[in-house]
C-alpha atoms as a PDB file:
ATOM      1  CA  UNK A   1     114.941 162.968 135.917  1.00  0.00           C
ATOM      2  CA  UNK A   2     114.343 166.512 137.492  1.00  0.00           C
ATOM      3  CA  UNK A   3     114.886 166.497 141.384  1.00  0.00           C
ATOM      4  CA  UNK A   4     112.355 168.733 143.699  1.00  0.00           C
ATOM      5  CA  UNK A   5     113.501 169.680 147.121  1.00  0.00           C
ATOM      6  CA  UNK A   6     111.445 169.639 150.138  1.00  0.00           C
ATOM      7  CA  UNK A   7     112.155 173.025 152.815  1.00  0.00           C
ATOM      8  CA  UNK A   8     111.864 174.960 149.782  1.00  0.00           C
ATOM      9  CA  UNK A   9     108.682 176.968 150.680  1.00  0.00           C
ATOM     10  CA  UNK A  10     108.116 178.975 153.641  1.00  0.00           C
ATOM     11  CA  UNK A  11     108.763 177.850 156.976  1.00  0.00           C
ATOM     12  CA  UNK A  12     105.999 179.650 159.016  1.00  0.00           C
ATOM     13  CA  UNK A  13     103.340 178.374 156.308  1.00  0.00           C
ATOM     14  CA  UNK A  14     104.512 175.145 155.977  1.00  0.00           C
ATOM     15  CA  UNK A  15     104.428 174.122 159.309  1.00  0.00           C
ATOM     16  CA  UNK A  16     101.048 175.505 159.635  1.00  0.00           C
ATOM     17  CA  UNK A  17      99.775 173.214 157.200  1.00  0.00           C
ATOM     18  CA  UNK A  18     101.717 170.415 158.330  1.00  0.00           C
ATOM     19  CA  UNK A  19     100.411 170.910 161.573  1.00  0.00           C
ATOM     20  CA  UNK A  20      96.492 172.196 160.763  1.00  0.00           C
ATOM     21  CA  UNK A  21      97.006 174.991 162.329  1.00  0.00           C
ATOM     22  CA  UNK A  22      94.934 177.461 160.215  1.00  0.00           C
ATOM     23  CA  UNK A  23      92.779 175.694 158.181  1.00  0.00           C
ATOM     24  CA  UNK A  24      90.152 177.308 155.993  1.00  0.00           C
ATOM     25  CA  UNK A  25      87.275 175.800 154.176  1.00  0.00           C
ATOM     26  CA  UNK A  26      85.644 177.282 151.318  1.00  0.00           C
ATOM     27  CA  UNK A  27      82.349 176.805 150.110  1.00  0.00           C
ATOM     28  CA  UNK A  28      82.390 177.653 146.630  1.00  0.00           C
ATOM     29  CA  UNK A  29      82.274 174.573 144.377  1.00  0.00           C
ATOM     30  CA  UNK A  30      81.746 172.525 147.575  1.00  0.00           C
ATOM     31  CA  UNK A  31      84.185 171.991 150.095  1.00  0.00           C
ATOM     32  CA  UNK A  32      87.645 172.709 149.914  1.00  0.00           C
ATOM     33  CA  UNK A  33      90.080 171.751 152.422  1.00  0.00           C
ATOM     34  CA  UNK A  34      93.970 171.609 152.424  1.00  0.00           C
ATOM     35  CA  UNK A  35      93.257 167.184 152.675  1.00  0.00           C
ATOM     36  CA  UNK A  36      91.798 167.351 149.381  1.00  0.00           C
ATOM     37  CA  UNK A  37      94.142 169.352 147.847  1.00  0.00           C
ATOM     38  CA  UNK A  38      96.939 167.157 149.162  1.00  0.00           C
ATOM     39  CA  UNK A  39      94.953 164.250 147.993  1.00  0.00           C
ATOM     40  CA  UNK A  40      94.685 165.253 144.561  1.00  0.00           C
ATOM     41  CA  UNK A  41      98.157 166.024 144.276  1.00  0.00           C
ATOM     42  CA  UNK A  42      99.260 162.973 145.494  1.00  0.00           C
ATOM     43  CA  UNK A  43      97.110 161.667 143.120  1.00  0.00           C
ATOM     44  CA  UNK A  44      98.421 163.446 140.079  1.00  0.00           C
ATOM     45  CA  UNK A  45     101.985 162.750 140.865  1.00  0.00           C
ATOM     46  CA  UNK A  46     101.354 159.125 141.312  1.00  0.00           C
ATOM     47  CA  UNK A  47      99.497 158.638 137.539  1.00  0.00           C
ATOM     48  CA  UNK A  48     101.928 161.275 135.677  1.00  0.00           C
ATOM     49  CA  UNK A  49     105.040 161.874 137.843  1.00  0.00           C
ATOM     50  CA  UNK A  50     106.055 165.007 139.753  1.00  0.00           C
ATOM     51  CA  UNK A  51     107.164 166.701 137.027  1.00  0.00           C
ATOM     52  CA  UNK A  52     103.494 167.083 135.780  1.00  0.00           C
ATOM     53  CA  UNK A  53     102.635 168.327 139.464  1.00  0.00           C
ATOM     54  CA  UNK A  54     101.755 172.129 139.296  1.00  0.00           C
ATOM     55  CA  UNK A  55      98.585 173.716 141.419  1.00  0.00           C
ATOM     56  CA  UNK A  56      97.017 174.637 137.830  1.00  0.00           C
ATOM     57  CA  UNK A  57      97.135 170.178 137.143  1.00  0.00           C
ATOM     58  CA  UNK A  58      95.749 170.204 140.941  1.00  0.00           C
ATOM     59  CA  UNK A  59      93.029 172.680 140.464  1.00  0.00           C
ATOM     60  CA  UNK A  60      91.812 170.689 136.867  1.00  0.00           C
ATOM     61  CA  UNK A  61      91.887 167.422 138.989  1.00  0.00           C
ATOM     62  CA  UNK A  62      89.466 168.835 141.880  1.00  0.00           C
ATOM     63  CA  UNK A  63      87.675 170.785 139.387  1.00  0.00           C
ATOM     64  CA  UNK A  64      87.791 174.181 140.762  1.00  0.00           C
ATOM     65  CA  UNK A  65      89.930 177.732 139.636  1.00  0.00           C
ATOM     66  CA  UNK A  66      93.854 177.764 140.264  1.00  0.00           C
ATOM     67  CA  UNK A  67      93.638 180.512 142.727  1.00  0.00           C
ATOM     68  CA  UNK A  68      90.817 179.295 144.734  1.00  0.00           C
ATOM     69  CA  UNK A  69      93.890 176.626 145.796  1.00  0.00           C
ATOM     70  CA  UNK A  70      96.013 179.851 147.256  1.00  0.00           C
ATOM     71  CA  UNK A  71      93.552 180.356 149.961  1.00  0.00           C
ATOM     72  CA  UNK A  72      94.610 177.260 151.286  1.00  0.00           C
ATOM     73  CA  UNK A  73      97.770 176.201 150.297  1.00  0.00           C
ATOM     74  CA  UNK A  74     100.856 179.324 149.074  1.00  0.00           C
ATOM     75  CA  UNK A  75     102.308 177.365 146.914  1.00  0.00           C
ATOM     76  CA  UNK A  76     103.658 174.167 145.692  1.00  0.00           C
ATOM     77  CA  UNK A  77     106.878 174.292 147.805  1.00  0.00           C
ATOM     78  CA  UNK A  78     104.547 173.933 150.624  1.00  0.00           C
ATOM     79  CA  UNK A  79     102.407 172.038 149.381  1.00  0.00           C
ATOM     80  CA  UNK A  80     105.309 169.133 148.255  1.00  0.00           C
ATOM     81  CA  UNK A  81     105.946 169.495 152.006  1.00  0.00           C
ATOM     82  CA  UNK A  82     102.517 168.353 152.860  1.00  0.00           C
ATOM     83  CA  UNK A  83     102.528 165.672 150.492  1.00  0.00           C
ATOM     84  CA  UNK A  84     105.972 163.898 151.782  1.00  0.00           C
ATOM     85  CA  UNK A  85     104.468 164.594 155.311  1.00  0.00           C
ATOM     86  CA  UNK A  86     101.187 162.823 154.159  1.00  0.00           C
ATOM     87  CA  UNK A  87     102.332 159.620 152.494  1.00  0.00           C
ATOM     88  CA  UNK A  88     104.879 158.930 155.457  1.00  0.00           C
ATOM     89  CA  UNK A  89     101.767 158.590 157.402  1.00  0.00           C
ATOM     90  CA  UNK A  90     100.562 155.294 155.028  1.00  0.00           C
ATOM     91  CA  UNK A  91     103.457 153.261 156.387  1.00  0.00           C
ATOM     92  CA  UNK A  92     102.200 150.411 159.235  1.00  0.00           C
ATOM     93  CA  UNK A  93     103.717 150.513 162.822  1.00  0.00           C
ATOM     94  CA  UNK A  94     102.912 147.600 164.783  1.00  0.00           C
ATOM     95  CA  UNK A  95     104.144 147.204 168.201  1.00  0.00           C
ATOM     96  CA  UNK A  96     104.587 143.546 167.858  1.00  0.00           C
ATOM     97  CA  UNK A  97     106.876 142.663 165.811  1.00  0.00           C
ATOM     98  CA  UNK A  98     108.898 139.305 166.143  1.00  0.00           C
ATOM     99  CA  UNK A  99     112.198 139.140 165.782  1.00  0.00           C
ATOM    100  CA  UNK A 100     113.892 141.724 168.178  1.00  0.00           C
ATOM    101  CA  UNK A 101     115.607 144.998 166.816  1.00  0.00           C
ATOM    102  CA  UNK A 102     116.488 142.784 163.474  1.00  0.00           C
ATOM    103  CA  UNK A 103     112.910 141.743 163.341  1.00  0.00           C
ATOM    104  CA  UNK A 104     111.688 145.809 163.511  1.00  0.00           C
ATOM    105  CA  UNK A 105     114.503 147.446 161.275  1.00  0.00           C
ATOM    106  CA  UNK A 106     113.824 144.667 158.352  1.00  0.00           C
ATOM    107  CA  UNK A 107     109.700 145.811 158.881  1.00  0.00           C
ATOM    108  CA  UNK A 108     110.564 149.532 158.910  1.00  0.00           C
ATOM    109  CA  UNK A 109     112.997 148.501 155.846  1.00  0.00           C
ATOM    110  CA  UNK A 110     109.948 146.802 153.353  1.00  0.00           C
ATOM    111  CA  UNK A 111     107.279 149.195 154.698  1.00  0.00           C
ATOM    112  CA  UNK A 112     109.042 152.049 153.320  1.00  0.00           C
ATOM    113  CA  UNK A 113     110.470 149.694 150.249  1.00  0.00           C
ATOM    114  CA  UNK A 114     106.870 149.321 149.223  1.00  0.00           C
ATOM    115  CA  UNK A 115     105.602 153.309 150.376  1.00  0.00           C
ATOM    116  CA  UNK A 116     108.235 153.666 147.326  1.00  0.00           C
ATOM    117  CA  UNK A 117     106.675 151.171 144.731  1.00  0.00           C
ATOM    118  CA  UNK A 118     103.060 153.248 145.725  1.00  0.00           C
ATOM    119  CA  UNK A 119     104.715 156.562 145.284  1.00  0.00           C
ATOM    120  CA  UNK A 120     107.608 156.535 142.923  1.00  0.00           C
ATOM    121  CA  UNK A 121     107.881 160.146 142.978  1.00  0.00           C
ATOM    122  CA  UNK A 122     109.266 160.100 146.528  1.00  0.00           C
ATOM    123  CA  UNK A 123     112.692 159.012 143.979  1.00  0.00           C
ATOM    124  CA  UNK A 124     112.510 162.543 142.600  1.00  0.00           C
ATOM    125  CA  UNK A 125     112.388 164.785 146.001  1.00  0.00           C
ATOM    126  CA  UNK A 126     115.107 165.526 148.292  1.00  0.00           C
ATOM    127  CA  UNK A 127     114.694 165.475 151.553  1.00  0.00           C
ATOM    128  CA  UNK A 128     117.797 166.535 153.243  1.00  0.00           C
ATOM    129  CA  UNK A 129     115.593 168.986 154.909  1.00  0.00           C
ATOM    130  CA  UNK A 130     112.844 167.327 155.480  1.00  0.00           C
ATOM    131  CA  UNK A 131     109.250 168.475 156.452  1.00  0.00           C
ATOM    132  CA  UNK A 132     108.717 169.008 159.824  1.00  0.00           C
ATOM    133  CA  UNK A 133     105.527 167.039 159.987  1.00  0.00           C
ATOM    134  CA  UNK A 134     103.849 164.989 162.220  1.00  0.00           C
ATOM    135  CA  UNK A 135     104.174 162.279 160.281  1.00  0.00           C
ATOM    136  CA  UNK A 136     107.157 162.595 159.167  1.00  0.00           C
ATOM    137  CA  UNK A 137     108.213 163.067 163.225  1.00  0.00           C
ATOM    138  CA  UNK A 138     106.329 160.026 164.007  1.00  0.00           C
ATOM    139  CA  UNK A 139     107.879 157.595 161.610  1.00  0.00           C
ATOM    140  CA  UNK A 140     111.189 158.895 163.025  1.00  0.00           C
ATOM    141  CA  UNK A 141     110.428 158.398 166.399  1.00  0.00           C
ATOM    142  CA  UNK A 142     108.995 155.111 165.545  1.00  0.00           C
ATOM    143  CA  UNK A 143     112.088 153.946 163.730  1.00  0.00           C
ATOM    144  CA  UNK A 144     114.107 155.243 166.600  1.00  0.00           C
ATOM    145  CA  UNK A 145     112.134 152.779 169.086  1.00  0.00           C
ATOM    146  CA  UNK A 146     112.924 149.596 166.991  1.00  0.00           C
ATOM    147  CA  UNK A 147     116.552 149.977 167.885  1.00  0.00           C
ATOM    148  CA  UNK A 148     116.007 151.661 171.735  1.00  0.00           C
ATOM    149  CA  UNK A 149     117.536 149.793 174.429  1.00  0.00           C
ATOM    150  CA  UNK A 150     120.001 147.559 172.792  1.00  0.00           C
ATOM    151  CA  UNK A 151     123.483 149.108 173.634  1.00  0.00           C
ATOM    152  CA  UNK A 152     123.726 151.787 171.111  1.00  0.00           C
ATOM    153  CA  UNK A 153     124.471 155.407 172.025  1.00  0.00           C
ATOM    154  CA  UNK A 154     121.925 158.154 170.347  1.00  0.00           C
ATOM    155  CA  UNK A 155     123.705 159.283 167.810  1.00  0.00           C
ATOM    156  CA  UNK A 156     124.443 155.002 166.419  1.00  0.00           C
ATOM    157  CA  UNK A 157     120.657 154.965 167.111  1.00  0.00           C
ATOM    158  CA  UNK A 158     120.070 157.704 164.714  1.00  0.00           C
ATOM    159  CA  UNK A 159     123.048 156.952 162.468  1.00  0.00           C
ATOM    160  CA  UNK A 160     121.720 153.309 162.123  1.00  0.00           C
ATOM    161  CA  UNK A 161     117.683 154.315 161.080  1.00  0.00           C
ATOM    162  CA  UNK A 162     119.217 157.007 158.502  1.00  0.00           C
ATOM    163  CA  UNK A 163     121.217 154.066 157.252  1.00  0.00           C
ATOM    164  CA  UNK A 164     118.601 152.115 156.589  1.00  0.00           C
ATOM    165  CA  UNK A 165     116.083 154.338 154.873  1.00  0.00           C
ATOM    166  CA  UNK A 166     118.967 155.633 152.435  1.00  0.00           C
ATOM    167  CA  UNK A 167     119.352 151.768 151.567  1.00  0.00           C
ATOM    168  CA  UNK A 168     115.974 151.599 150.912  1.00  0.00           C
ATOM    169  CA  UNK A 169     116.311 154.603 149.112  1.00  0.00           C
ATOM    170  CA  UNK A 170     119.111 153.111 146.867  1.00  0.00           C
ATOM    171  CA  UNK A 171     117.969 149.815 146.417  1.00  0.00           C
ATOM    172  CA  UNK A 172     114.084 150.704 145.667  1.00  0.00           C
ATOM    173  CA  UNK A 173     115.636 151.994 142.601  1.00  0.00           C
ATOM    174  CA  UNK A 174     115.601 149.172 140.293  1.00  0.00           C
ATOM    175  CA  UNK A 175     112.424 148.322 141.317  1.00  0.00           C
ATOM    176  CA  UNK A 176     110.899 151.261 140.289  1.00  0.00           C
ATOM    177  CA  UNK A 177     112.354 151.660 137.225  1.00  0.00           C
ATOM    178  CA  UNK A 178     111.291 148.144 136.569  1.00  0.00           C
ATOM    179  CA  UNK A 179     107.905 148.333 137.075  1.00  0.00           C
ATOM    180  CA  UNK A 180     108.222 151.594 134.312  1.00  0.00           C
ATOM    181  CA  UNK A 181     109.587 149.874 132.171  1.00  0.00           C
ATOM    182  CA  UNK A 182     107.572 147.312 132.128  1.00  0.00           C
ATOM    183  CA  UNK A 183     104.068 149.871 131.971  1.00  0.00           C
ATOM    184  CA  UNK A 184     105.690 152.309 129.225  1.00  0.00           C
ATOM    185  CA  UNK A 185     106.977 149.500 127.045  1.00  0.00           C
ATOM    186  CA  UNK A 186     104.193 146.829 127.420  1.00  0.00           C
ATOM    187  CA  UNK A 187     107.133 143.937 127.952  1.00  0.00           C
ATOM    188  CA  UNK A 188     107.503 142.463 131.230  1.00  0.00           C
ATOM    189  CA  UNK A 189     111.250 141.944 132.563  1.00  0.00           C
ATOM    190  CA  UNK A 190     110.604 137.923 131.963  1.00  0.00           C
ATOM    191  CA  UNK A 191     109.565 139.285 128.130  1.00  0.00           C
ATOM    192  CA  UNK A 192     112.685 141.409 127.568  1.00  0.00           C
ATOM    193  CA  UNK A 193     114.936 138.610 128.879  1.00  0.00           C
ATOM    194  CA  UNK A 194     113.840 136.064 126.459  1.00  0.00           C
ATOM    195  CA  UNK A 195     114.101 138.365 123.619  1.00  0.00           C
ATOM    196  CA  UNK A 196     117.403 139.671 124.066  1.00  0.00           C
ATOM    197  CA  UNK A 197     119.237 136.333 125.829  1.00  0.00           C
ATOM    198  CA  UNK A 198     119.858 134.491 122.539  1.00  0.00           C
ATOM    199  CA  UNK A 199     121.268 137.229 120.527  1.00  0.00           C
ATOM    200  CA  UNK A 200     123.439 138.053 124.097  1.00  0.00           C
ATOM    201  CA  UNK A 201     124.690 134.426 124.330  1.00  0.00           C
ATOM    202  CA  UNK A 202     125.819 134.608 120.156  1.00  0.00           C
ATOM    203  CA  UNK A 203     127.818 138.275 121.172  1.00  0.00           C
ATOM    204  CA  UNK A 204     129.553 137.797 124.299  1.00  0.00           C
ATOM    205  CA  UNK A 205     132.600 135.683 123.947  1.00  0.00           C
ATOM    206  CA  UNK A 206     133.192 134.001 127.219  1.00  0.00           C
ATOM    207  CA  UNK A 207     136.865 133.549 126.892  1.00  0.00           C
ATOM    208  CA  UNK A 208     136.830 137.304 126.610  1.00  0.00           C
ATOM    209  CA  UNK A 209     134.553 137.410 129.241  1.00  0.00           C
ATOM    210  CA  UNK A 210     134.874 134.581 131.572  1.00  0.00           C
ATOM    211  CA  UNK A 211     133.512 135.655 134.901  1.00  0.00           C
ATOM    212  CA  UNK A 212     130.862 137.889 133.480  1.00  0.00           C
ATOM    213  CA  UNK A 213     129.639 134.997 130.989  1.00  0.00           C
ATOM    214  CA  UNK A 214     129.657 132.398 133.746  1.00  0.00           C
ATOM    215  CA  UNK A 215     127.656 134.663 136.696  1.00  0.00           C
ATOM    216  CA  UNK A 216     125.567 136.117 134.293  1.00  0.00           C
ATOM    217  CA  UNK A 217     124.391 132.909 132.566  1.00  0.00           C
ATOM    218  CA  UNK A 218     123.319 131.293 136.200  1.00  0.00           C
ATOM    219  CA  UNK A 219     121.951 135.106 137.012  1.00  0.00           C
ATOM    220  CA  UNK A 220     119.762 135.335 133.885  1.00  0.00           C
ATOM    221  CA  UNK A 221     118.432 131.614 134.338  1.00  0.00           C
ATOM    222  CA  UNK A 222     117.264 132.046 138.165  1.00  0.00           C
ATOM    223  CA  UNK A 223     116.155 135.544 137.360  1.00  0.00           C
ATOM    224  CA  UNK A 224     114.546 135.189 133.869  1.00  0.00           C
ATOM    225  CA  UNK A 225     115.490 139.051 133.881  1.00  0.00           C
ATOM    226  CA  UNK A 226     119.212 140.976 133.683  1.00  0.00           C
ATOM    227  CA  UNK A 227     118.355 141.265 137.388  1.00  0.00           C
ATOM    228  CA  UNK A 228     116.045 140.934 140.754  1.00  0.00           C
ATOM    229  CA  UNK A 229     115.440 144.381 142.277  1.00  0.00           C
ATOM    230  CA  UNK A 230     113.268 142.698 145.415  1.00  0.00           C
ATOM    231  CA  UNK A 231     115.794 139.696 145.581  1.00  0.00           C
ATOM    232  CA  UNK A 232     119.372 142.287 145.907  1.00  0.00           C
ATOM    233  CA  UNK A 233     117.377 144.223 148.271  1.00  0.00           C
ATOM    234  CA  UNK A 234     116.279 141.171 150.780  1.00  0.00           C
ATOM    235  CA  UNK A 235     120.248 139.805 150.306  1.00  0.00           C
ATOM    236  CA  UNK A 236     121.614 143.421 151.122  1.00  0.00           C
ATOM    237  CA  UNK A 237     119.412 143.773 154.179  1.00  0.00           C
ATOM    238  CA  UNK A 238     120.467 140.732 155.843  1.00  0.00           C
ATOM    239  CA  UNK A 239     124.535 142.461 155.220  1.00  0.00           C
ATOM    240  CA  UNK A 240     123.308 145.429 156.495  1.00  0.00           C
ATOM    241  CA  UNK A 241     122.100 143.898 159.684  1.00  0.00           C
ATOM    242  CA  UNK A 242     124.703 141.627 160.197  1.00  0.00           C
ATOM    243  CA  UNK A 243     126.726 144.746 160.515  1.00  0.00           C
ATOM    244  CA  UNK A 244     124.409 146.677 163.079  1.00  0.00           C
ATOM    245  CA  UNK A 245     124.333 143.284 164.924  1.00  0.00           C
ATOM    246  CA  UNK A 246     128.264 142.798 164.924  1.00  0.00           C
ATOM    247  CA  UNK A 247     127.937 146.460 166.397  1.00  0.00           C
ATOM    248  CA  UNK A 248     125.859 145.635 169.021  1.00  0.00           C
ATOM    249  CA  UNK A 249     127.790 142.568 170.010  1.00  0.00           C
ATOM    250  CA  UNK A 250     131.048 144.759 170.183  1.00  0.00           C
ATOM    251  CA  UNK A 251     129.233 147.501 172.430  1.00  0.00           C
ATOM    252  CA  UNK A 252     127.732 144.107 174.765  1.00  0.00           C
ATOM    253  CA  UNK A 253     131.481 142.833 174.479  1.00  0.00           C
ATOM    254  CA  UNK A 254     132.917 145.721 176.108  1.00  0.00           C
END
């Protein structure tokens, strides 16, 4: 799987299109804005993956010539900027939710779990320098609030939000690659499981494998699948928070 870094275009240009701060419309073949360009790339790296992302595939999608595209956006470094930027923006953040700082971080934690499942492309980019966005800056400062107030210093508070996106990150994984499988193959996980269990139970010798054959067997019956992406995920959430909660009880402790 090829990887695609965000920061990569330049920095005066992206931020004005992050930002809308020179925006141009053109006329010719009907409007033309940076939002629809965005759009359509978004679009065309959701249905083929961002490997099939170039501003030639975006032009074809909005129907207009490749360089009418450079008059708004410089290139596709920039323009992967604005799409990360974009999609962070689809993510809900209600002020109410129950549950305390646990309650907020496990919200933040499936909100972004299922921006993945939208956009499995997001798998492909890194963002160790991320774009500068206002969306992106938002959902940061958003995050940030669900653990304000609650004993932890700002650096824990910023330590403990990255923590929990690169979970996400990690664990949205299987998922993904799942729900490929599944769409490239035509055989759900439930399918391939019942195929491949018999001839699995004839192979594997359990007195050569005795732990394996006796996890795995109750596994593969309460999964109907070699595994449950959603299910590890909820189970490594509640460990991950039962360590940011033991924190917070040390720092109340003290």
């Amino acid at each position: 799987m090829s990887v695609e870094y965000s920061g990569t275009g330049d920095p005066a240009r992206s931020l004005a299109l992050l930002w809308r701060t020179r925006e141009k419309t053109s006329r010719k073949g009907g409007d033309l804005s940076v939002d629809r360009i965005v759009r359509a790339a978004i679009e065309v790296a959701d249905a083929e993956g961002l490997g099939a992302l170039s501003m030639r595939r975006v032009a074809e999608r909005l129907g207009v010539g490749t360089m009418s595209l450079y008059t708004h956006v410089p290139g596709k470094g920039e323009l992967l900027d604005v799409m990360l930027d974009t999609v962070h923006g689809e993510t809900a953040r209600p002020d109410d939710v129950p549950g305390g700082w646990r309650g907020r971080l496990e919200q933040i934690a499936r909100e972004n779990w299922a921006l993945y499942l939208r956009h499995p492309w997001l798998l492909q980019v890194a963002t160790t320098r991320p774009p500068l966005g206002p969306h992106v800056i938002a959902r940061y400062d958003y995050e940030l609030r669900a653990v304000e107030g609650i004993g932890l210093t700002d650096l824990e508070m910023d330590a403990v939000v990255t923590m929990v996106d690169s979970y996400v990150h990690g664990a949205v994984r299987g998922a993904v690659e799942a729900a490929q499988a599944a769409q490239r193959t035509g055989m759900t996980e439930e399918q391939w499981w019942r195929a491949h269990a018999p001839y699995l139970e004839k192979a594997m010798d359990p007195r050569r494998f005795p732990t394996a054959a006796r996890v795995g067997s109750a596994a593969g019956q309460e999964y109907q699948a070699a595994s449950d992406p959603a299910r590890a995920f909820e189970f490594g959430l509640a460990r991950l928070l039962d360590g940011v909660a033991a924190l917070v009880a040390g720092r109340a402790a003290r």
